[in-house]
N, C-alpha and C. Protein backbone atom coordinates (compact mmCIF):
# COMPACT_ATOMS: atom_id res chain seq x y z
N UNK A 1 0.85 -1.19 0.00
CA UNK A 1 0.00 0.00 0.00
C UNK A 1 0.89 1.24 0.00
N UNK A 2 0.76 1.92 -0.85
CA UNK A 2 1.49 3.35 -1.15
C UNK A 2 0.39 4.41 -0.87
N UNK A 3 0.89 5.10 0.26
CA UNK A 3 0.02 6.40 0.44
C UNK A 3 0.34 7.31 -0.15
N UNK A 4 1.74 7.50 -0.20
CA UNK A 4 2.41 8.94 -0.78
C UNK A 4 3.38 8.58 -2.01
N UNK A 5 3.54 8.74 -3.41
CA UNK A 5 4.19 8.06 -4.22
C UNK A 5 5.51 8.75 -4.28
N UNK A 6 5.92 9.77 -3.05
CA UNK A 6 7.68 10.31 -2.76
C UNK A 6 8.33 9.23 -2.01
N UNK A 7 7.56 8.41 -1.15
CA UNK A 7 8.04 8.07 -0.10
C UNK A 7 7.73 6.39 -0.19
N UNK A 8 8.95 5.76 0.31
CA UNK A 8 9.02 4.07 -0.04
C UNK A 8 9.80 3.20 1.22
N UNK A 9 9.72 2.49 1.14
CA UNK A 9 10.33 1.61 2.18
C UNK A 9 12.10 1.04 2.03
N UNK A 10 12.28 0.57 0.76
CA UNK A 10 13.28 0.46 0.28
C UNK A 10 13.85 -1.34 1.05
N UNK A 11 12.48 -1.70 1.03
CA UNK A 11 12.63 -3.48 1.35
C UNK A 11 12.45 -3.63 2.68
N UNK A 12 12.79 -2.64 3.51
CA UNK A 12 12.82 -2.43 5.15
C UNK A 12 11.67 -3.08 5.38
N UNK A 13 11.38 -3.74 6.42
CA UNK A 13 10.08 -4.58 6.94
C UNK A 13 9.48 -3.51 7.75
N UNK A 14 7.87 -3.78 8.16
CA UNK A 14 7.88 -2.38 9.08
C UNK A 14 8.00 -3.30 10.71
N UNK A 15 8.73 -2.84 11.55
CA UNK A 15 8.61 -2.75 12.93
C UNK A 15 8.53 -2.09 13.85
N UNK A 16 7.18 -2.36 14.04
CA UNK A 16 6.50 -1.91 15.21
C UNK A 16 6.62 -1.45 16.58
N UNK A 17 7.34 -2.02 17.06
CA UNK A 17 8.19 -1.69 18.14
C UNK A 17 9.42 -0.49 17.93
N UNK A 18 9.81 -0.16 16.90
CA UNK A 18 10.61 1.00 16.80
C UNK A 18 10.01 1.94 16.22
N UNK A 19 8.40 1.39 15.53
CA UNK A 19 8.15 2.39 14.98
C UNK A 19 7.44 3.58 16.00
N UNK A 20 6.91 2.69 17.23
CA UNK A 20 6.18 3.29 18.67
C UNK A 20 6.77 3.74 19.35
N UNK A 21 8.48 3.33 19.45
CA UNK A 21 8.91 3.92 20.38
C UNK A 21 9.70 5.19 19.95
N UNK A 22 10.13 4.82 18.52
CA UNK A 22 10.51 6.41 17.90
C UNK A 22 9.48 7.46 18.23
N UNK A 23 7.93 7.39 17.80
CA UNK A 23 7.18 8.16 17.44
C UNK A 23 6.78 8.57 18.69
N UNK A 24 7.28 7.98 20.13
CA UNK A 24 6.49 8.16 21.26
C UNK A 24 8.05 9.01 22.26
N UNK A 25 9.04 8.66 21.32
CA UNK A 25 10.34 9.33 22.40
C UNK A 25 10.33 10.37 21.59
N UNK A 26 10.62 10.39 20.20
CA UNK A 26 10.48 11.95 19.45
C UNK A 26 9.88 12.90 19.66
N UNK A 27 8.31 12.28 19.56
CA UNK A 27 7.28 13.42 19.82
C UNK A 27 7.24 14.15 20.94
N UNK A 28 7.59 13.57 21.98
CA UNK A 28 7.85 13.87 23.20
C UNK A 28 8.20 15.18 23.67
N UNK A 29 9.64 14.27 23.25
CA UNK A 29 11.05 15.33 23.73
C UNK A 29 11.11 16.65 22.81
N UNK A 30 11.18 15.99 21.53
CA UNK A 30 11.11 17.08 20.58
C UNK A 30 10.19 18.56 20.59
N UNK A 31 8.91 18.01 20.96
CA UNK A 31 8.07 18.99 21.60
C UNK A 31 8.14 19.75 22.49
N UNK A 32 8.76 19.21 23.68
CA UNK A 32 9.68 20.02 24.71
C UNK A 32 10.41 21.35 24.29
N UNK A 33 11.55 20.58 23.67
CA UNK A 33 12.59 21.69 23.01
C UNK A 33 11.93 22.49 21.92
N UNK A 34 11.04 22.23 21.29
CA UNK A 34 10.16 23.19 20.40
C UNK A 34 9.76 24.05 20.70
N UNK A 35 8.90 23.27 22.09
CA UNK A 35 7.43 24.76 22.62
C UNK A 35 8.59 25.62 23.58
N UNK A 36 9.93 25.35 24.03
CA UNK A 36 10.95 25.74 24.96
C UNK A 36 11.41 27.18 24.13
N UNK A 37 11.60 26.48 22.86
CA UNK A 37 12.36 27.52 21.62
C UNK A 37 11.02 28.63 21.37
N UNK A 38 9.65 28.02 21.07
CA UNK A 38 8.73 29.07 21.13
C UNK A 38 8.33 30.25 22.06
N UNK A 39 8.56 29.81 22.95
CA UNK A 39 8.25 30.28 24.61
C UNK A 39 9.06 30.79 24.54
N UNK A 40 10.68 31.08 24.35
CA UNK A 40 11.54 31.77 24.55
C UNK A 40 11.17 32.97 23.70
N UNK A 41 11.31 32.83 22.55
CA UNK A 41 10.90 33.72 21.49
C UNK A 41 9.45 35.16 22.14
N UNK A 42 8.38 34.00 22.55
CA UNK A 42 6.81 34.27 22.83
C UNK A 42 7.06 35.39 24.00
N UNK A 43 8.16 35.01 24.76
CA UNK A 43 8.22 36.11 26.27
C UNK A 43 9.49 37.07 26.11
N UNK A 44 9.83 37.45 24.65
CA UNK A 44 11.12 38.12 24.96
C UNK A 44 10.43 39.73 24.72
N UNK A 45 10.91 40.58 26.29
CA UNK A 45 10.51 41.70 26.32
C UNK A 45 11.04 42.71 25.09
N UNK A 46 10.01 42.63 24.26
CA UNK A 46 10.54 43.44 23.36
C UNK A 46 10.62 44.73 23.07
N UNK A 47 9.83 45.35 24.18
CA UNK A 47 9.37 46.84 24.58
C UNK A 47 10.85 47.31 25.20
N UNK A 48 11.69 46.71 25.79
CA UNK A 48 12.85 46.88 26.71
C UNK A 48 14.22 45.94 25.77
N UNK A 49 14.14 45.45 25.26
CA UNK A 49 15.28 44.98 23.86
C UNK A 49 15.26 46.15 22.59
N UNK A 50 14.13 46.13 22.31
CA UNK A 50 14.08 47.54 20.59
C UNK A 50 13.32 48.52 20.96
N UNK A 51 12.88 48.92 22.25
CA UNK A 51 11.83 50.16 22.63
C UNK A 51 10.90 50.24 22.03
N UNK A 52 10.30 49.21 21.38
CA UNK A 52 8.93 48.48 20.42
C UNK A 52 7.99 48.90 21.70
N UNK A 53 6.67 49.70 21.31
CA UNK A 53 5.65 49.43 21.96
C UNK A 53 4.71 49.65 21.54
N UNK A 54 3.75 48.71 20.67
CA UNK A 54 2.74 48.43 19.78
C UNK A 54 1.45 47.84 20.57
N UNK A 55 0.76 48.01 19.66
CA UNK A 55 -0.70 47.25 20.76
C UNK A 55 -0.99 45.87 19.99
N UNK A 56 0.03 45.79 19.21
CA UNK A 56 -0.24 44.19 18.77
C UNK A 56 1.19 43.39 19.18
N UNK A 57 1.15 43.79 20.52
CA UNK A 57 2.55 42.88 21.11
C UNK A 57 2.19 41.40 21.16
N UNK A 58 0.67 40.83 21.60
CA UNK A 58 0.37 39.87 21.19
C UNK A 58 1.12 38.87 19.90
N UNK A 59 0.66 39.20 18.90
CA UNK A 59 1.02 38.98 17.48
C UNK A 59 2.39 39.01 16.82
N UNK A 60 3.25 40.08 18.10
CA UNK A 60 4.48 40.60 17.84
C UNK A 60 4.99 38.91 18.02
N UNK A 61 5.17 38.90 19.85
CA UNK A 61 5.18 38.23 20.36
C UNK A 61 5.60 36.67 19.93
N UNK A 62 3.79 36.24 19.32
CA UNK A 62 3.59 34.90 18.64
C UNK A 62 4.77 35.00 17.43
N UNK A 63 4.74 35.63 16.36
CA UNK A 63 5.81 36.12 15.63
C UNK A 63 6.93 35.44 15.55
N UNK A 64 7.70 36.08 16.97
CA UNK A 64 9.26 36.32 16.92
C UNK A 64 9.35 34.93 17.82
N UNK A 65 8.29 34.74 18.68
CA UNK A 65 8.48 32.89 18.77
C UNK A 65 8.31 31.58 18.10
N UNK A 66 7.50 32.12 16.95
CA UNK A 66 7.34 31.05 15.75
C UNK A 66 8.64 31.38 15.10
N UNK A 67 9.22 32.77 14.93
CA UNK A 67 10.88 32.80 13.84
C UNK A 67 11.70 31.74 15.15
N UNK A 68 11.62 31.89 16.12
CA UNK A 68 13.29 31.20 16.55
C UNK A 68 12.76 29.71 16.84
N UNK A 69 11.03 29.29 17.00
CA UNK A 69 10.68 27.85 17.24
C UNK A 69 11.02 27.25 15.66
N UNK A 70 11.09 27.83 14.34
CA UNK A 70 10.85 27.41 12.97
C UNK A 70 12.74 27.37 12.50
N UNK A 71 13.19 28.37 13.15
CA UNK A 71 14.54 28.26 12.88
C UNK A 71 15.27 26.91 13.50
N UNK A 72 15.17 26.83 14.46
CA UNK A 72 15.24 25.78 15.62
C UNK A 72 15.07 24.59 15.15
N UNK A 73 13.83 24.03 14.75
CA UNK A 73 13.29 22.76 13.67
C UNK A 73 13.92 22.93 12.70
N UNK A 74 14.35 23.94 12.08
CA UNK A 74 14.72 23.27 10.68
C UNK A 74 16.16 23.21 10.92
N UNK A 75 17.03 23.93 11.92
CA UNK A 75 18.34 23.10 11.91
C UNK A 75 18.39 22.14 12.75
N UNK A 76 17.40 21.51 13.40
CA UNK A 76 17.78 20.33 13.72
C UNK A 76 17.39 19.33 13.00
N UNK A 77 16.10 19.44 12.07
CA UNK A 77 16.22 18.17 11.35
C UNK A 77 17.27 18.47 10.01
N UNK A 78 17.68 19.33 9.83
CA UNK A 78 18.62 19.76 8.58
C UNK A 78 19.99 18.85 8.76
N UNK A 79 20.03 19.39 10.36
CA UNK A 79 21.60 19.05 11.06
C UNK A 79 22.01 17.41 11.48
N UNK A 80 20.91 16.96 12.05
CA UNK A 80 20.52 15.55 12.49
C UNK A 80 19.68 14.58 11.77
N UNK A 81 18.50 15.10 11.94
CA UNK A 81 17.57 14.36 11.29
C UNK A 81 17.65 13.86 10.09
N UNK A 82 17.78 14.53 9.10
CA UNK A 82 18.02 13.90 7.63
C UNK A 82 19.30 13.38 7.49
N UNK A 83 20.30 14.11 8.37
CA UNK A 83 21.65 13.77 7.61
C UNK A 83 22.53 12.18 8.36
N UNK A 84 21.54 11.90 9.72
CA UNK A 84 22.26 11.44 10.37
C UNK A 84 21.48 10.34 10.93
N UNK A 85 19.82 10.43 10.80
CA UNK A 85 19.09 9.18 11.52
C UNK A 85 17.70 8.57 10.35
N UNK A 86 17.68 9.62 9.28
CA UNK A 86 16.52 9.09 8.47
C UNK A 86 16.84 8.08 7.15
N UNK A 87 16.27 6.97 7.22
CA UNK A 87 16.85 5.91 6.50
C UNK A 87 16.87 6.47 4.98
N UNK A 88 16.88 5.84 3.87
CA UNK A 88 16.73 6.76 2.82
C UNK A 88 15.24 6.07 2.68
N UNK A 89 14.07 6.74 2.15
CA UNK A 89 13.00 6.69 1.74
C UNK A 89 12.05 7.46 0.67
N UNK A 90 13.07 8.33 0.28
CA UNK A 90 12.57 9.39 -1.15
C UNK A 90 12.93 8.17 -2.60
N UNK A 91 12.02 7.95 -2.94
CA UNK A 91 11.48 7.19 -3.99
C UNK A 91 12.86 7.34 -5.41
N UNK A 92 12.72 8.58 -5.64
CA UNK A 92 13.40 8.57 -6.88
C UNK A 92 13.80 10.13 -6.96
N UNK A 93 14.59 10.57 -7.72
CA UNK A 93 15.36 12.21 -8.01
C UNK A 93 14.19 12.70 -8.62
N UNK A 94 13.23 12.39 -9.55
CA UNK A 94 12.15 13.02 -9.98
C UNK A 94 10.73 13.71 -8.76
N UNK A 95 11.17 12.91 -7.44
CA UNK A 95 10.46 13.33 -6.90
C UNK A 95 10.18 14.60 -6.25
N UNK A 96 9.51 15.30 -6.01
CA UNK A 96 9.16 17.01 -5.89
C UNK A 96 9.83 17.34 -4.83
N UNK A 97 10.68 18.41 -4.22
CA UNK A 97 11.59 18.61 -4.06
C UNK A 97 10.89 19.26 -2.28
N UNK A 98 11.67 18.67 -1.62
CA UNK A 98 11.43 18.52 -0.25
C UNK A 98 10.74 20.40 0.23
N UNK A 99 11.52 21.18 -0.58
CA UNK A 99 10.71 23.01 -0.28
C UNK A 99 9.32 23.08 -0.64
N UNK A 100 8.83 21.92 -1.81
CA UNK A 100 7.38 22.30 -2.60
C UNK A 100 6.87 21.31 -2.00
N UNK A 101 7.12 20.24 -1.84
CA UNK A 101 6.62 19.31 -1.08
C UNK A 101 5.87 19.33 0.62
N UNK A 102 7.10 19.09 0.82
CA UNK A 102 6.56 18.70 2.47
C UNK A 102 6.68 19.93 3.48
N UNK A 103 7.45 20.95 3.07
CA UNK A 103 7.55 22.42 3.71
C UNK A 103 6.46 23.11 3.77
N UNK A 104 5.50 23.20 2.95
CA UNK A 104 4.14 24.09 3.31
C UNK A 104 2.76 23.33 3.92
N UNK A 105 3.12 22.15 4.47
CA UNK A 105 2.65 21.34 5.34
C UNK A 105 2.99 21.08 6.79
N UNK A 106 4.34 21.11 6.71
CA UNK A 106 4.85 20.76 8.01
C UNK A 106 4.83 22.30 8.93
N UNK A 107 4.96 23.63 8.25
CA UNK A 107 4.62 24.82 8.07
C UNK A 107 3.40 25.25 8.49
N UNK A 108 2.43 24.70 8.08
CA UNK A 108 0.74 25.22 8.22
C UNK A 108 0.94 24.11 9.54
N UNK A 109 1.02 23.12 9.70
CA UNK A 109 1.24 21.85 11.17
C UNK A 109 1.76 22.54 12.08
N UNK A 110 2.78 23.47 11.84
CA UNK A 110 3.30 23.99 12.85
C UNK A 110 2.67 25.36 13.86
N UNK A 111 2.05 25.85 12.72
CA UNK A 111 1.46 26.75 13.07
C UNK A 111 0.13 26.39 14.01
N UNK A 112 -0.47 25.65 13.85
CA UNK A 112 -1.59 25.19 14.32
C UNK A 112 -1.04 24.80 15.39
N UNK A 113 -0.01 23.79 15.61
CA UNK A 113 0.08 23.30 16.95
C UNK A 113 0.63 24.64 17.95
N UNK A 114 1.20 25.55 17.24
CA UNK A 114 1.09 26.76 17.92
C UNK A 114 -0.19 28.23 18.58
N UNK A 115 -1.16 27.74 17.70
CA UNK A 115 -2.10 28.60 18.27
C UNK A 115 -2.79 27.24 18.88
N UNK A 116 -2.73 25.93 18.59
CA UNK A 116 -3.50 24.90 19.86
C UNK A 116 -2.64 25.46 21.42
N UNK A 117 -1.55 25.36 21.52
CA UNK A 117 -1.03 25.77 22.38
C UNK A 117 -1.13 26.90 23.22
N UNK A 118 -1.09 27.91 22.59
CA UNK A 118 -1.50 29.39 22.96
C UNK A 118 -2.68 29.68 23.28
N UNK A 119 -3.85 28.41 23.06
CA UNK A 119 -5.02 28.29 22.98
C UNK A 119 -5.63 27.64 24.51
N UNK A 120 -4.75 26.71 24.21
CA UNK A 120 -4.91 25.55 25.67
C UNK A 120 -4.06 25.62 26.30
N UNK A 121 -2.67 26.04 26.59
CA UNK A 121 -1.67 25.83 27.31
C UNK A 121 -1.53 24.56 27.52
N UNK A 122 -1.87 23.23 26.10
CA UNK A 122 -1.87 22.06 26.58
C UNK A 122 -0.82 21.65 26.00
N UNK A 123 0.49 21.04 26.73
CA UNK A 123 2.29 20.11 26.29
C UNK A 123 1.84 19.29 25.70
N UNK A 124 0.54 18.20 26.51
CA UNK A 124 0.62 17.05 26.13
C UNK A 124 -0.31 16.75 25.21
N UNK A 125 -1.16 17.43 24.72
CA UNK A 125 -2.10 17.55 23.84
C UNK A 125 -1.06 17.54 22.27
N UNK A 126 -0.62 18.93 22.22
CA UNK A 126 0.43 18.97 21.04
C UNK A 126 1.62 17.63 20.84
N UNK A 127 1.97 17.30 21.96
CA UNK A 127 3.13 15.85 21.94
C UNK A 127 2.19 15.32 21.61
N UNK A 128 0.81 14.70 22.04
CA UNK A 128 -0.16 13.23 21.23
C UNK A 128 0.31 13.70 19.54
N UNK A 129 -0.25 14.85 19.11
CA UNK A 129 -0.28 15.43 17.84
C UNK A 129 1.12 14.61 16.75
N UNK A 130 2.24 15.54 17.67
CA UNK A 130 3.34 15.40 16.92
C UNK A 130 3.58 13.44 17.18
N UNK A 131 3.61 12.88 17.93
CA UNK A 131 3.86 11.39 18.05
C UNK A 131 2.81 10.46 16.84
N UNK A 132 1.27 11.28 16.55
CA UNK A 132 0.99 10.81 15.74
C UNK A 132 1.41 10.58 14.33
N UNK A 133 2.11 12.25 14.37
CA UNK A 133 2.96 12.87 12.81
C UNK A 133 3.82 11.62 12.91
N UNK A 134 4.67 11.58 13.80
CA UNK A 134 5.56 10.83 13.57
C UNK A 134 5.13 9.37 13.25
N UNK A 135 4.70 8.97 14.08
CA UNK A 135 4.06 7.40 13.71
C UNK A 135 3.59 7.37 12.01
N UNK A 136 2.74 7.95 11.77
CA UNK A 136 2.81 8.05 10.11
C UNK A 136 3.72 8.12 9.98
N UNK A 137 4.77 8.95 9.30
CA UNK A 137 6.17 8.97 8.74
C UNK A 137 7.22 8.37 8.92
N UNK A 138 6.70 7.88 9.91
CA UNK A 138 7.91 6.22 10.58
C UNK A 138 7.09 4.89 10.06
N UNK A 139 5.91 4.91 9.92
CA UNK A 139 5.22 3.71 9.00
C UNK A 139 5.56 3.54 7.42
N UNK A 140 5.47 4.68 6.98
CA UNK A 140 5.91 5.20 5.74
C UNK A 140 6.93 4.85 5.23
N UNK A 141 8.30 5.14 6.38
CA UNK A 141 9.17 4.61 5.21
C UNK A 141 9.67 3.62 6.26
N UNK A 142 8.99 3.23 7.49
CA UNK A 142 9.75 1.72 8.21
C UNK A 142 10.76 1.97 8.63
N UNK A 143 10.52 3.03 9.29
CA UNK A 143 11.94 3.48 10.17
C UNK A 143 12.13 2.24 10.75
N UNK A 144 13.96 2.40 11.16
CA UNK A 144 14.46 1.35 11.38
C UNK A 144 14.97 1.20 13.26
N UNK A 145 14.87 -0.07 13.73
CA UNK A 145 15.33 0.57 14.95
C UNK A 145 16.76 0.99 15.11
N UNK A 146 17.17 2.15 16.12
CA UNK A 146 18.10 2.80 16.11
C UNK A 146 18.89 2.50 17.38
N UNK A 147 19.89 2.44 17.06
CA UNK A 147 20.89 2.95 18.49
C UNK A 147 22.02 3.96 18.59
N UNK A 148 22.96 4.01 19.33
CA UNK A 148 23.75 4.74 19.19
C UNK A 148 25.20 4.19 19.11
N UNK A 149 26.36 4.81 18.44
CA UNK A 149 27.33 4.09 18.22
C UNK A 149 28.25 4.85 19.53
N UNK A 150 29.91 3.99 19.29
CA UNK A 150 30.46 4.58 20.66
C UNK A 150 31.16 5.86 19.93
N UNK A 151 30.75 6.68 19.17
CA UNK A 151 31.17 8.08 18.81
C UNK A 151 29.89 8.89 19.02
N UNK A 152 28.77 8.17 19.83
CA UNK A 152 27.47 9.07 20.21
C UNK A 152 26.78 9.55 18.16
N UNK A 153 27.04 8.28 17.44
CA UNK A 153 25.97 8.74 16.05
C UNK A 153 25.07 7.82 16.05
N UNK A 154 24.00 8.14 15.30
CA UNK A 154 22.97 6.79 15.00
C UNK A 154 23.48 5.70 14.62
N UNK A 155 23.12 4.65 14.79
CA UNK A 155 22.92 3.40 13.35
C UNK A 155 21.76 2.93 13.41
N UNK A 156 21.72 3.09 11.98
CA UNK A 156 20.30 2.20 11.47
C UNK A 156 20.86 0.56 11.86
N UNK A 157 19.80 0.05 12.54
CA UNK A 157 19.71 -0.97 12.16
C UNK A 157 18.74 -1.98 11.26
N UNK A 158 18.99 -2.01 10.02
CA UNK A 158 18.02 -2.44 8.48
C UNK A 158 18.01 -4.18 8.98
């Protein structure tokens, strides 16, 4: 069964057990350090940093914590994630190119789990969210289980 015709298995069997515990330690943690990076951004006095004092500090606010929560995600999966723990699973070079593709999705996802947040003040609500993301995209291409080597890098284990 092919849901998405970018994305393939590449013979990998799917297992279950790494695929739950990836999607359930990722979502997690990752969320942590996300809403951490947002929140930082969300509370930086900006009236007393640039002498900014607008009546849409609200908005300012959300803003300049979505720039350093969005900067944040994309060098870590830039830095780690793709280069260092994601098995290969892009189908073929013809396939649409990871900016047109999956960026104005993961983008509009992000955003949402940011006004859910700002909405509910709920951690664990947004972690169910993202553990689900993940569980799809670890079914998808059968992530593999992982460990760590003694230089602290991944290995797939296929």
């Amino acid at each position: 069964m092919v849901l998405n015709p970018r994305y393939g298995r590449f013979g990998r069997r799917v297992d279950w057990l790494a695929i739950v515990m990836y999607s359930l330690m990722n979502g997690v943690l990752e969320t942590f350090a996300f809403l951490f990076a947002y929140d930082l951004g969300r509370h930086l006095d900006v009236e007393s940093l640039f002498g900014w004092h607008n009546k849409n500090d609200e908005l300012i606010g959300f803003l300049i914590g979505f720039s350093i929560y969005y900067v944040y995600a994309g060098l870590i999966h830039i830095v780690v994630w793709m280069r260092m723990v994601f098995p290969q699973h892009v189908l073929h070079e013809s396939a649409l190119p990871f900016h047109t593709h999956c960026l104005p999705f993961l983008t509009l996802q992000s955003i949402a789990w940011l006004v859910l947040y700002e909405a509910t003040n709920d951690v664990f609500f947004i972690c169910l969210c993202h553990c689900i993301t993940d569980m799809g995209h670890a079914w998808t291409c059968a992530m593999p289980y992982t460990t760590w080597n003694a230089n602290g890098a991944f290995l797939l284990r296929e």
